[in-house]
Protein backbone atom coordinates (compact mmCIF):
# COMPACT_ATOMS: atom_id res chain seq x y z
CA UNK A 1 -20.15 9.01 -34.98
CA UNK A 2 -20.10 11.15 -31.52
CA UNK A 3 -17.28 10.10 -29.26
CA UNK A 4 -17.29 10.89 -25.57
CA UNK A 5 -13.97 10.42 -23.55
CA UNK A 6 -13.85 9.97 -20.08
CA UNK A 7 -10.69 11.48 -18.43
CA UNK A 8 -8.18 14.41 -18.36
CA UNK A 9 -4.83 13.29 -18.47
CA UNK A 10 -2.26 12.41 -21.46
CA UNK A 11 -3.49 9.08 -22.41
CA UNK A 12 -7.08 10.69 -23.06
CA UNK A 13 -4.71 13.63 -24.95
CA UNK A 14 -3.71 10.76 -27.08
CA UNK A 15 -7.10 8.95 -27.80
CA UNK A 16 -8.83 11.97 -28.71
CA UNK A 17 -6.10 12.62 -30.84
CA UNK A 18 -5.97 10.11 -32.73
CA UNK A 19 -9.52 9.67 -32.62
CA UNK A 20 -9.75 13.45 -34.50
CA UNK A 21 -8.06 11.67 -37.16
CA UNK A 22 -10.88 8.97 -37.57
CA UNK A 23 -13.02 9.67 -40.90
CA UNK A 24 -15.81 7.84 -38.89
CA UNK A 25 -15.72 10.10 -36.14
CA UNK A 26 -17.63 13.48 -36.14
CA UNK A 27 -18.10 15.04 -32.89
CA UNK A 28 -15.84 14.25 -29.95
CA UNK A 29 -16.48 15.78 -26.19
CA UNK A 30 -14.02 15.05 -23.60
CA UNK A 31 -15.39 15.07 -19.63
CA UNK A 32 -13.53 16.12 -18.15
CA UNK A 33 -10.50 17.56 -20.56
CA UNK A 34 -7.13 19.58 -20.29
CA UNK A 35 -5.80 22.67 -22.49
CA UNK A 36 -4.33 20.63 -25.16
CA UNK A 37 -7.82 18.47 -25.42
CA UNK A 38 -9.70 21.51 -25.58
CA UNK A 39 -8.02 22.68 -28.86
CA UNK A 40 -9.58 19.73 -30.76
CA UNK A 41 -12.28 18.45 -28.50
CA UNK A 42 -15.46 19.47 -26.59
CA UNK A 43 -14.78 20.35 -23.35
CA UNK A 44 -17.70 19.01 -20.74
CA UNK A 45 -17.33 19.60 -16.93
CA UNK A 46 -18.10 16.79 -15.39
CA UNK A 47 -15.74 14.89 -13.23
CA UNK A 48 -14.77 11.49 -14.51
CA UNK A 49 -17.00 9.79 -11.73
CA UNK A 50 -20.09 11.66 -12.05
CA UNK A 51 -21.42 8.38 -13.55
CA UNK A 52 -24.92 9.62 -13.34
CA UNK A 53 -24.31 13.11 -14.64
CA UNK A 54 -22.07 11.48 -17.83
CA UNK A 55 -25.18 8.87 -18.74
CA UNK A 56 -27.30 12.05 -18.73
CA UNK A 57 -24.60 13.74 -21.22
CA UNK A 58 -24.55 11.12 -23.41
CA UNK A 59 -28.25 10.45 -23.81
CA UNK A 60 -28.40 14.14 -24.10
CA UNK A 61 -26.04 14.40 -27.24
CA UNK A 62 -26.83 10.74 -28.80
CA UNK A 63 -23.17 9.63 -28.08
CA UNK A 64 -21.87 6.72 -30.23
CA UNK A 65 -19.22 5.45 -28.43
CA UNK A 66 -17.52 6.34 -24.97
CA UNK A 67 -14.51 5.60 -23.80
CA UNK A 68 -13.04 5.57 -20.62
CA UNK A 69 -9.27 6.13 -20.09
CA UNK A 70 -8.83 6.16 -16.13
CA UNK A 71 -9.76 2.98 -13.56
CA UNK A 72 -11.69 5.36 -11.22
CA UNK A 73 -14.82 5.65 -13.32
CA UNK A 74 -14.38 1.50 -14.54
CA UNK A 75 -14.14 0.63 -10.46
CA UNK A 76 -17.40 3.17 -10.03
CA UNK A 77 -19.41 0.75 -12.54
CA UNK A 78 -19.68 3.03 -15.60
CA UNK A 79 -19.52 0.57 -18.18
CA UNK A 80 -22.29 -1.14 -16.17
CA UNK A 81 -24.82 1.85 -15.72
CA UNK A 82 -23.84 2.88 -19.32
CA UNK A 83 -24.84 -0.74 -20.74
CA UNK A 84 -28.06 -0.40 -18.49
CA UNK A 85 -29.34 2.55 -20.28
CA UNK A 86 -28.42 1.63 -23.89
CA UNK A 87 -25.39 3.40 -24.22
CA UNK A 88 -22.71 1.37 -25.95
CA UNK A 89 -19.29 2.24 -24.07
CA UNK A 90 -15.71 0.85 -24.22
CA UNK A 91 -14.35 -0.97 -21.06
CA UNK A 92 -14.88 -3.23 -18.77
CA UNK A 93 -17.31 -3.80 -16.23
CA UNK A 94 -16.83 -3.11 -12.45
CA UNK A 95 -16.56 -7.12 -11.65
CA UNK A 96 -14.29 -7.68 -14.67
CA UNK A 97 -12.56 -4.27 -13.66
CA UNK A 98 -11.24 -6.65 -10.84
CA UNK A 99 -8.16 -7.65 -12.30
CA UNK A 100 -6.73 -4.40 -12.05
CA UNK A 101 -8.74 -2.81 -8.63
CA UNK A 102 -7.99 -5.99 -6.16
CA UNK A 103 -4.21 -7.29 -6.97
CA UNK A 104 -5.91 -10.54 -4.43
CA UNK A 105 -8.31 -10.90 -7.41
CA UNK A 106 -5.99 -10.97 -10.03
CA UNK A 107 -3.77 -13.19 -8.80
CA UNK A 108 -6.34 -15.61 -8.07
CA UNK A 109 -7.73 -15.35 -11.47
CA UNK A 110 -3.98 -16.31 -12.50
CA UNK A 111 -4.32 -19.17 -10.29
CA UNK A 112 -7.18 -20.52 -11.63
CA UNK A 113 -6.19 -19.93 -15.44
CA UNK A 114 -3.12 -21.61 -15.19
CA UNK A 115 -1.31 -18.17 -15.67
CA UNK A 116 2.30 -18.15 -14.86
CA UNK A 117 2.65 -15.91 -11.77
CA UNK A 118 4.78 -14.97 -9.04
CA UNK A 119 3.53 -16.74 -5.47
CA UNK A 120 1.61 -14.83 -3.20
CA UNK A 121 -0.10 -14.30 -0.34
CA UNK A 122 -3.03 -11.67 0.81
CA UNK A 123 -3.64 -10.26 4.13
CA UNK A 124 -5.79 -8.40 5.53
CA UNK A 125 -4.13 -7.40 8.87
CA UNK A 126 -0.43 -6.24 9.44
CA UNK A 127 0.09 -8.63 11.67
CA UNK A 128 -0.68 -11.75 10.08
CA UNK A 129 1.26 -10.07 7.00
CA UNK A 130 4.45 -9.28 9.59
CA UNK A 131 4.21 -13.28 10.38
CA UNK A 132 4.86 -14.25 6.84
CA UNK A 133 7.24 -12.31 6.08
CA UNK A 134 9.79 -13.21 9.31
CA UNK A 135 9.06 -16.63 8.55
CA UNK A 136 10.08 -16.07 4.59
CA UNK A 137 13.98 -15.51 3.15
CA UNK A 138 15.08 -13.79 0.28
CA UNK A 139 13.32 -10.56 -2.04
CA UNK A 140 9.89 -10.30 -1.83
CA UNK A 141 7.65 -7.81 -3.16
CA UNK A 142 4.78 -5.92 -1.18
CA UNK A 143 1.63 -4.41 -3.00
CA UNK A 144 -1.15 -2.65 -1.94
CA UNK A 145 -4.41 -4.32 -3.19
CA UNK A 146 -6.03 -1.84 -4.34
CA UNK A 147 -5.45 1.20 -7.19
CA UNK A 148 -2.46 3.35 -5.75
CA UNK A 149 -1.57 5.45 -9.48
CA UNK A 150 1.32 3.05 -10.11
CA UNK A 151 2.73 3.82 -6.37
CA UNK A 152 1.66 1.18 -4.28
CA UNK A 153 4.60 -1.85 -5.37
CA UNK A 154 7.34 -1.92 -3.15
CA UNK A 155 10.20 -4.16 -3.78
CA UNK A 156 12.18 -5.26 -0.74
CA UNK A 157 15.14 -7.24 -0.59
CA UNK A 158 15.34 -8.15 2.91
CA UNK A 159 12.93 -8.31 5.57
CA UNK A 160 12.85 -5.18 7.38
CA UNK A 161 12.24 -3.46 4.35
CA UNK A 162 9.17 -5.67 3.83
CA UNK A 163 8.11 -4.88 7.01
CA UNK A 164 8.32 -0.94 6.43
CA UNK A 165 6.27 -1.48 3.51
CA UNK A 166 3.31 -3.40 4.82
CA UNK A 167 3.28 -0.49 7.88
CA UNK A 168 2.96 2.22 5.19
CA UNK A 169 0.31 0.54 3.80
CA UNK A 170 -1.84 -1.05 6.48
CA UNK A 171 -1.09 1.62 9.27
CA UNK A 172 0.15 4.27 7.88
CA UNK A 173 -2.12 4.73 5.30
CA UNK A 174 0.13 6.00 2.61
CA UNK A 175 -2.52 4.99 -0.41
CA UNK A 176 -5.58 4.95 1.62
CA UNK A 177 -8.34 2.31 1.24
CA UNK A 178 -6.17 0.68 -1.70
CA UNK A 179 -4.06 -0.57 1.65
CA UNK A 180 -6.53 -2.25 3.47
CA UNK A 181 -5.48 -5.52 1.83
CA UNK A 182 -1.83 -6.25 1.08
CA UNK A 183 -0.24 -9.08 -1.01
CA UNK A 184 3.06 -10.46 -0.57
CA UNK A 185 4.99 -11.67 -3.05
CA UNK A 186 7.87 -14.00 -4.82
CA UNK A 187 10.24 -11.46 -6.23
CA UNK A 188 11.35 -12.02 -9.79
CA UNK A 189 14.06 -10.94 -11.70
CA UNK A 190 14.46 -9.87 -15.59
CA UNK A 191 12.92 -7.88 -17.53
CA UNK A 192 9.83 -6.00 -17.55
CA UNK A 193 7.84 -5.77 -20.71
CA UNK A 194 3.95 -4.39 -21.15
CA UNK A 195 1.43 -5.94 -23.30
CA UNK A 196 -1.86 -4.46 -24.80
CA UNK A 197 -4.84 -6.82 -25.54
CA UNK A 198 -7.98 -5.55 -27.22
CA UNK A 199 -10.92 -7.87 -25.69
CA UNK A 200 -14.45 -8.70 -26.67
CA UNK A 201 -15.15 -11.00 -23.94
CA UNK A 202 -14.83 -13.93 -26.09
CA UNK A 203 -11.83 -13.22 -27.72
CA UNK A 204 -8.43 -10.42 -28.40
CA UNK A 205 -6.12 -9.41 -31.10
CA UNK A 206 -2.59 -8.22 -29.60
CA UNK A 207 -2.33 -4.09 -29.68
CA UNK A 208 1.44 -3.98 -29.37
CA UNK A 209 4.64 -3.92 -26.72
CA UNK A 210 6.02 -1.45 -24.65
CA UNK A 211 8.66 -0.55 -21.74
CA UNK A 212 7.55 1.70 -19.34
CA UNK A 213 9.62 3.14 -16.75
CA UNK A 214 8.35 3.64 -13.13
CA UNK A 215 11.09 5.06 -10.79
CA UNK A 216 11.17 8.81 -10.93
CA UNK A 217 14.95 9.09 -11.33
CA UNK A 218 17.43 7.48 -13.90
CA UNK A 219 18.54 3.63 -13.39
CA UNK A 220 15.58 2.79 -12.48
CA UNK A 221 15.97 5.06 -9.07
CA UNK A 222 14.01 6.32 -6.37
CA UNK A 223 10.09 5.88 -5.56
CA UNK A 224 7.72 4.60 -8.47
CA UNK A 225 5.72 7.20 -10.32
CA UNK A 226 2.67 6.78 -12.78
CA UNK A 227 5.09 6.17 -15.16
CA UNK A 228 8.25 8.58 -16.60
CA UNK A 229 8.37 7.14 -19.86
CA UNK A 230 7.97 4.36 -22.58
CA UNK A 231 9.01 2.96 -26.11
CA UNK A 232 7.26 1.22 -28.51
CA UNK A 233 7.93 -1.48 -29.72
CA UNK A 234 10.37 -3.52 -27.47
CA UNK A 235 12.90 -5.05 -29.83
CA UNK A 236 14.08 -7.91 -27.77
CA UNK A 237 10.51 -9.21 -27.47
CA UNK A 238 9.72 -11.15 -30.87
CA UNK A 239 6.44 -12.65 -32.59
CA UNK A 240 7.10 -16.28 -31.08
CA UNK A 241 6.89 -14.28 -27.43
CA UNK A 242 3.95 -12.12 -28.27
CA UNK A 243 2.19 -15.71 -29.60
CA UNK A 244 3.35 -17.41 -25.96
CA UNK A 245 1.74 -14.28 -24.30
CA UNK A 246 -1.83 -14.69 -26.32
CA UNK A 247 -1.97 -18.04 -25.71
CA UNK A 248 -0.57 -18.95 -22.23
CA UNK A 249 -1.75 -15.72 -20.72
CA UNK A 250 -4.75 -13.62 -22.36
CA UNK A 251 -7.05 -16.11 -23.48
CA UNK A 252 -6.90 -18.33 -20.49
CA UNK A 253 -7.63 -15.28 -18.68
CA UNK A 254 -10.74 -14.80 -20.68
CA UNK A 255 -11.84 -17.70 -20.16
CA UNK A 256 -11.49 -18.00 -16.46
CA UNK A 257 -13.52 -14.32 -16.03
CA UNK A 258 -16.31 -16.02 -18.34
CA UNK A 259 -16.41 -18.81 -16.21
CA UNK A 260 -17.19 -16.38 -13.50
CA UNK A 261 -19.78 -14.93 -15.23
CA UNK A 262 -17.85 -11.47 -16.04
CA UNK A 263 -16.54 -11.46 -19.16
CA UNK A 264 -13.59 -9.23 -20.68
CA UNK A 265 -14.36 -6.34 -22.59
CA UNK A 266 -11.86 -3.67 -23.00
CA UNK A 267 -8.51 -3.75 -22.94
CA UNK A 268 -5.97 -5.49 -21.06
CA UNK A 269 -2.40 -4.29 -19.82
CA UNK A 270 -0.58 -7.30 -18.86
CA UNK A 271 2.66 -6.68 -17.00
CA UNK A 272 5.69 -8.89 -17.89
CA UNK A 273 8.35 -10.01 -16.32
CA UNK A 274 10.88 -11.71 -19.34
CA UNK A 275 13.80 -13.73 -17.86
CA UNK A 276 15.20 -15.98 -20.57
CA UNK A 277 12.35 -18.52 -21.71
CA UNK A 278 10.54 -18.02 -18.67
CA UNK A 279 7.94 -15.80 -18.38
CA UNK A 280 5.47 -14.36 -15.37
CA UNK A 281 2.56 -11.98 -15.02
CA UNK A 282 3.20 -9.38 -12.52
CA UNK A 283 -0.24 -7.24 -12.97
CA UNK A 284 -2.89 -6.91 -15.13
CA UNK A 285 -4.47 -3.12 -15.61
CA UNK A 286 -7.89 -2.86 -17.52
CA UNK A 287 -7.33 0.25 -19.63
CA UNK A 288 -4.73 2.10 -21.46
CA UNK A 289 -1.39 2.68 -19.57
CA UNK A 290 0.00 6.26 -19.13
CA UNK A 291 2.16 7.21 -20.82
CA UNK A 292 2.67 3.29 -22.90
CA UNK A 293 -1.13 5.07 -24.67
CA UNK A 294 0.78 8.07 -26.26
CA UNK A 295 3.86 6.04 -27.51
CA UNK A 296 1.07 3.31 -28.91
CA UNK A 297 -1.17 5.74 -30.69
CA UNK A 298 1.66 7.13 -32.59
CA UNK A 299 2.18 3.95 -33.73
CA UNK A 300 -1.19 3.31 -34.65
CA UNK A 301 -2.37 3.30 -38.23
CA UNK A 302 -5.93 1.85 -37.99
CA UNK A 303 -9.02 3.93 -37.39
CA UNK A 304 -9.13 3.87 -33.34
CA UNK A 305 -12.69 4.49 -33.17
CA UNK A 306 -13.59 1.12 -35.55
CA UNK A 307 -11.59 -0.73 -33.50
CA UNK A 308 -13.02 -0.04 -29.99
CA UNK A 309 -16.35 -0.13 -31.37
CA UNK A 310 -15.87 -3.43 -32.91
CA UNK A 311 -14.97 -4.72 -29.25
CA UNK A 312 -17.91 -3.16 -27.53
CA UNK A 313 -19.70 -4.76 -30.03
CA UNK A 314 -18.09 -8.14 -29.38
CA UNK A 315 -16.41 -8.33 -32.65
CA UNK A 316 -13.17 -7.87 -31.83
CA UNK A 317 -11.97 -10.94 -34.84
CA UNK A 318 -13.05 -7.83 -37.20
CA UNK A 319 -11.31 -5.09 -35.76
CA UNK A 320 -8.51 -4.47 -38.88
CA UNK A 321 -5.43 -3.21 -36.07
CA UNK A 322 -2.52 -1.56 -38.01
CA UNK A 323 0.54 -1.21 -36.36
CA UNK A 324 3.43 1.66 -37.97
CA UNK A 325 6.58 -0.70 -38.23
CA UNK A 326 8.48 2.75 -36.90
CA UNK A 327 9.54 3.15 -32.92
CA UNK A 328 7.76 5.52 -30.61
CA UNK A 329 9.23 7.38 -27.47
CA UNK A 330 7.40 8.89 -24.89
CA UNK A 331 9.13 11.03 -22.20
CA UNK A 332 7.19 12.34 -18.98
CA UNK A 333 8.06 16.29 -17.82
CA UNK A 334 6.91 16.29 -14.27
CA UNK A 335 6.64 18.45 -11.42
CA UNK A 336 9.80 18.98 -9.08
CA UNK A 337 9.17 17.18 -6.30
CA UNK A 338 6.78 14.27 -7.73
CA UNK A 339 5.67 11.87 -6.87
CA UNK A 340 5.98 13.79 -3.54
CA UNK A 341 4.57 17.11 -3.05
CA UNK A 342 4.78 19.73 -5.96
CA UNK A 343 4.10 23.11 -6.87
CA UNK A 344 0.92 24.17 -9.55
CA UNK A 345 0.30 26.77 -11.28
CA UNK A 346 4.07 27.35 -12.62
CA UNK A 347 3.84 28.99 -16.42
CA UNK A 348 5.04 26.77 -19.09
CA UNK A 349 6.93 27.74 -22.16
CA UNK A 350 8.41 26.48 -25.13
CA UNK A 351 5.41 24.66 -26.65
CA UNK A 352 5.13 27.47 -29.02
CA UNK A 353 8.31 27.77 -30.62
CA UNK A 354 9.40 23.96 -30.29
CA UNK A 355 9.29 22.83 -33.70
CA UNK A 356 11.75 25.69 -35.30
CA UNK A 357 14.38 25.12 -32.25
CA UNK A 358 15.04 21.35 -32.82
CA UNK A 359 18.39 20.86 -34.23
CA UNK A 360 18.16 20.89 -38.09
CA UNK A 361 18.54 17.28 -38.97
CA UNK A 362 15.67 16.71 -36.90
CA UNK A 363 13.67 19.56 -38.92
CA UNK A 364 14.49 18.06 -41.92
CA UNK A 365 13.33 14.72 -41.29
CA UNK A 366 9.86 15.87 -39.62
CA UNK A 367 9.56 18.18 -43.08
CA UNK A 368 10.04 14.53 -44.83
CA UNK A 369 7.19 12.50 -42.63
CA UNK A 370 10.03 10.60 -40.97
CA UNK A 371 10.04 11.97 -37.46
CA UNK A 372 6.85 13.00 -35.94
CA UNK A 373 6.82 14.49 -32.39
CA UNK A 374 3.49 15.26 -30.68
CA UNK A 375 3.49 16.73 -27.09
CA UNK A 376 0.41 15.78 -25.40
CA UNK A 377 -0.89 17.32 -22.00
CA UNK A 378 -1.27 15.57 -19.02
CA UNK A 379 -1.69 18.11 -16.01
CA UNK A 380 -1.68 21.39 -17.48
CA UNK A 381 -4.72 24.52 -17.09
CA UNK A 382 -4.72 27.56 -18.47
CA UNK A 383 -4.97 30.99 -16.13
CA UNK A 384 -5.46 34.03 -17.23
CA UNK A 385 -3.85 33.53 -21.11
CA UNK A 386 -0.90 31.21 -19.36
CA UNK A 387 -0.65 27.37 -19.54
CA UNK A 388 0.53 26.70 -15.92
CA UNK A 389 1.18 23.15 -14.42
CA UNK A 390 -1.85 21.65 -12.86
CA UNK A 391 -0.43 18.14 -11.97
CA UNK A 392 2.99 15.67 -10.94
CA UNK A 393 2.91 14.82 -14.86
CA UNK A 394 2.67 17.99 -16.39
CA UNK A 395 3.42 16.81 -20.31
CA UNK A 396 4.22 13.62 -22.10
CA UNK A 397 7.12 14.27 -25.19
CA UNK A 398 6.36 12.09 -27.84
CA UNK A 399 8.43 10.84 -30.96
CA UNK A 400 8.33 8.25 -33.88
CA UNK A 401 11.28 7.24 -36.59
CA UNK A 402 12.19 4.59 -38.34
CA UNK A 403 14.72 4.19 -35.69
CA UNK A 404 14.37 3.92 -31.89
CA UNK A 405 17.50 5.69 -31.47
CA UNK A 406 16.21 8.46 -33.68
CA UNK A 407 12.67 8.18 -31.85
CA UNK A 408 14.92 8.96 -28.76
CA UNK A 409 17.04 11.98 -30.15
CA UNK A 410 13.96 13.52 -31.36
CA UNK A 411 12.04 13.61 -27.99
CA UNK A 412 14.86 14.42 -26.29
CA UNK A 413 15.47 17.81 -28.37
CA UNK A 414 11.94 18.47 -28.06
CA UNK A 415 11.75 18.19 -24.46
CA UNK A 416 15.13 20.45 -23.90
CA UNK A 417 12.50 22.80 -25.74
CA UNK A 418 10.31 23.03 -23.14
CA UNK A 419 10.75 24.76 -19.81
CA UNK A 420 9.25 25.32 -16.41
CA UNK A 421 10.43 26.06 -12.95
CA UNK A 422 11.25 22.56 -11.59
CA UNK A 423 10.49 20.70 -14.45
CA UNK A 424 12.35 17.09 -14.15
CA UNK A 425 12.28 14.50 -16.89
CA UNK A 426 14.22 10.54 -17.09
CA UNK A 427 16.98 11.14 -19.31
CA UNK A 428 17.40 7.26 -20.27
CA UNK A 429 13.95 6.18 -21.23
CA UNK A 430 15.03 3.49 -24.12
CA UNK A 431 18.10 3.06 -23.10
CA UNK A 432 18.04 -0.85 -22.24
CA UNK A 433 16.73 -1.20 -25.72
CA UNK A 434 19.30 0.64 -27.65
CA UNK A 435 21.96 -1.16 -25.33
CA UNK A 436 20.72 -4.59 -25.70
CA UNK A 437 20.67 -3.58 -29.75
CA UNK A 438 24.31 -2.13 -30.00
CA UNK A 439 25.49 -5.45 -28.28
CA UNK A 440 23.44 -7.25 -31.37
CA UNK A 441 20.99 -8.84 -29.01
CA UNK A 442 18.46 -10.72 -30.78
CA UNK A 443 14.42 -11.26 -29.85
CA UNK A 444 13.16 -12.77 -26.76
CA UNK A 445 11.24 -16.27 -27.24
């Protein structure tokens, strides 16, 4: 089949990656793509939002299957033009895309389904939001409603930090129209996990756990970022857990958007937080995470492509997902300065010589199939012969072993490999994990 991917960043790196390793997949173009997509893709310039330009691509090329990696193009109604014209597509429409582009939506989807949540209010002016929050005690957490690239959750623990937050949002204007609308919320502690969901609408097979990691600096320090880095799969969170997750939070969710009319198709991110037996949804997102997509498609073993078709098709109970039993690692190298402001077009090096510079035991076991590392590019362009930064995420490090800890070692020598002026990477992404196993911690239920 022809494959069209919408997007430019890492994750869509990763799909079309893996997707190059489909034997069902022929031709794949990439709108609007990045140096390392360009080596095994078709480049097409057309920006991820052009939703009328992309339908005309794909008619133009007979396009199997398209699939859409950021929320911009899902929130423009791409999946619903696409479907309009006969193209079959992989996502979910802009009225399902809800649950990830109004946080108000979500949670009141939650409310309806019975989903275990934190509570909330919404407002939609600061000073109605400023009342609440005088008249409330303890941590709470402020979120702009709208898409803000992973940025726009502030957690406050008293109130004048609350109060700071809902200004940046609703009169400052620090993410734009995504602040028009806050929500305030319960804080909760424990333990943040990420699920993945594959959807039909009707029903979803689980596509695996991760641990992302927001704040830019180590411990879990500093602003929140798209994400610095993730692991796959999250050792303290066993079968019985994933099981609670399907049942108490995915398919009532599916069943409250059908109720609305606006079924699920795609696939859905659900946001954890894991303290003891209890367990609460903090978001749901409505496509692959960045960079929880790289570490999960080094995992994966199944033909990507048959799988998302069989959920645009609605047949998601035949979708045969295989999961490697192995652990996956994926480290961000960002931009000095990011998420704040940042430099471009600083030369990268490294990439070319990384594989005979890691230390030999590493070498050894890649030579033997049991480490892999795969960098993928996330904002990188070339000028004139040079791969140059082009972004705040400029490359995502990934490894798989047998071992997290080995999954670890191995993207962290690959990443020392790598250089750039400014370049900044998290240098304890896994580390809870390998903690929480060296104290013999068992599985989460």
């Amino acid at each position: 089949m022809k494959v069209l991917v919408i997007g430019k960043g890492g994750r869509e790196h990763s799909l079309v990656w893996r997707l190059h390793q489909s034997q069902t997949v022929q031709k794949i173009f990439c709108a609007s793509g990045n140096p390392g997509i360009d080596q095994i893709a078709q480049a097409v310039p057309i920006a991820p939002t052009d939703v009328a330009a992309l339908v005309e691509f794909a008619k133009s090329k007979a396009v199997d299957l398209t699939v859409v990696g950021p929320e911009d193009p899902l929130a423009a109604g791409i999946v619903d033009r696409f479907t309009r014209e006969g193209l079959k597509i992989f996502g979910p429409t802009a009225a399902a895309a809800q649950l990830e582009t109004s946080k108000s939506f979500a949670k009141t989807i939650m409310r309806e389904a019975g989903v275990p949540t934190a509570g909330f209010a919404a407002f939609d002016d600061a000073e109605s939001a400023r009342r609440y929050v005088k008249a409330s005690t303890g941590s709470m957490v402020v979120k702009a409603d709208g898409p803000a690239l992973g940025k726009g959750v502030v957690i406050c623990h008293d109130a004048k930090a609350a109060l700071d937050a809902i200004a940046d949002a609703m009169e400052r204007r620090r993410f734009g129209a995504a602040g028009n609308r806050v929500i305030v919320e319960e804080f909760l502690s424990g333990e943040e996990v990420s699920f993945f969901a594959l959807c039909d609408g009707e029903n979803a097979i689980p596509l695996g756990t991760f641990q992302d990691h927001k704040a830019v600096f180590d411990g879990d320090r500093g602003p929140n970022t798209g994400g610095m880095g993730a692991y796959s799969p999250v050792p303290q969170f066993g079968p019985e857990l994933e099981a609670r997750v399907m049942r108490e939070v995915v398919t009532p969710t599916l069943a409250a958007m059908n109720a609305r009319g606006n079924p699920f198709r795609g696939l859905l991110f659900v946001g954890l937080m894991i303290d003891g037996e209890r367990i609460n949804v903090l978001e749901f997102n409505v496509r692959f995470g960045d960079p929880e997509c790289e570490a999960l498609m080094m995992r994966l073993d199944s033909d990507l492509a048959e799988n998302l078709l069989a959920a645009a098709d609605g047949k998601v109970a035949n979708a045969a997902i295989r999961l490697s039993p192995r652990s996956s690692v994926a480290i961000v190298l960002a931009s000095g300065g990011y998420p704040g402001d940042y430099k471009k077009g600083i030369a990268i090096s490294g990439l070319d010589r990384l594989e005979g510079n890691l230390p030999s035991d590493i070498k050894i076991k890649w030579a033997m199939g049991k480490i892999r590392v795969k960098v993928f590019h996330a904002g990188t362009a070339m000028r004139n012969g040079q791969l140059v930064t082009d972004g705040g995420r400029v490359l995502t490090v990934t490894a798989m072993a047998p071992e997290l800890a080995a999954a670890v070692d191995a993207g962290y020598a690959a990443a020392e490999m790598i250089e750039f002026e400014g370049r900044h990477f998290r240098r304890d992404i896994a580390r809870r994990a390998l903690v929480h196993a060296s104290s013999g911690g068992g599985a989460c239920v």
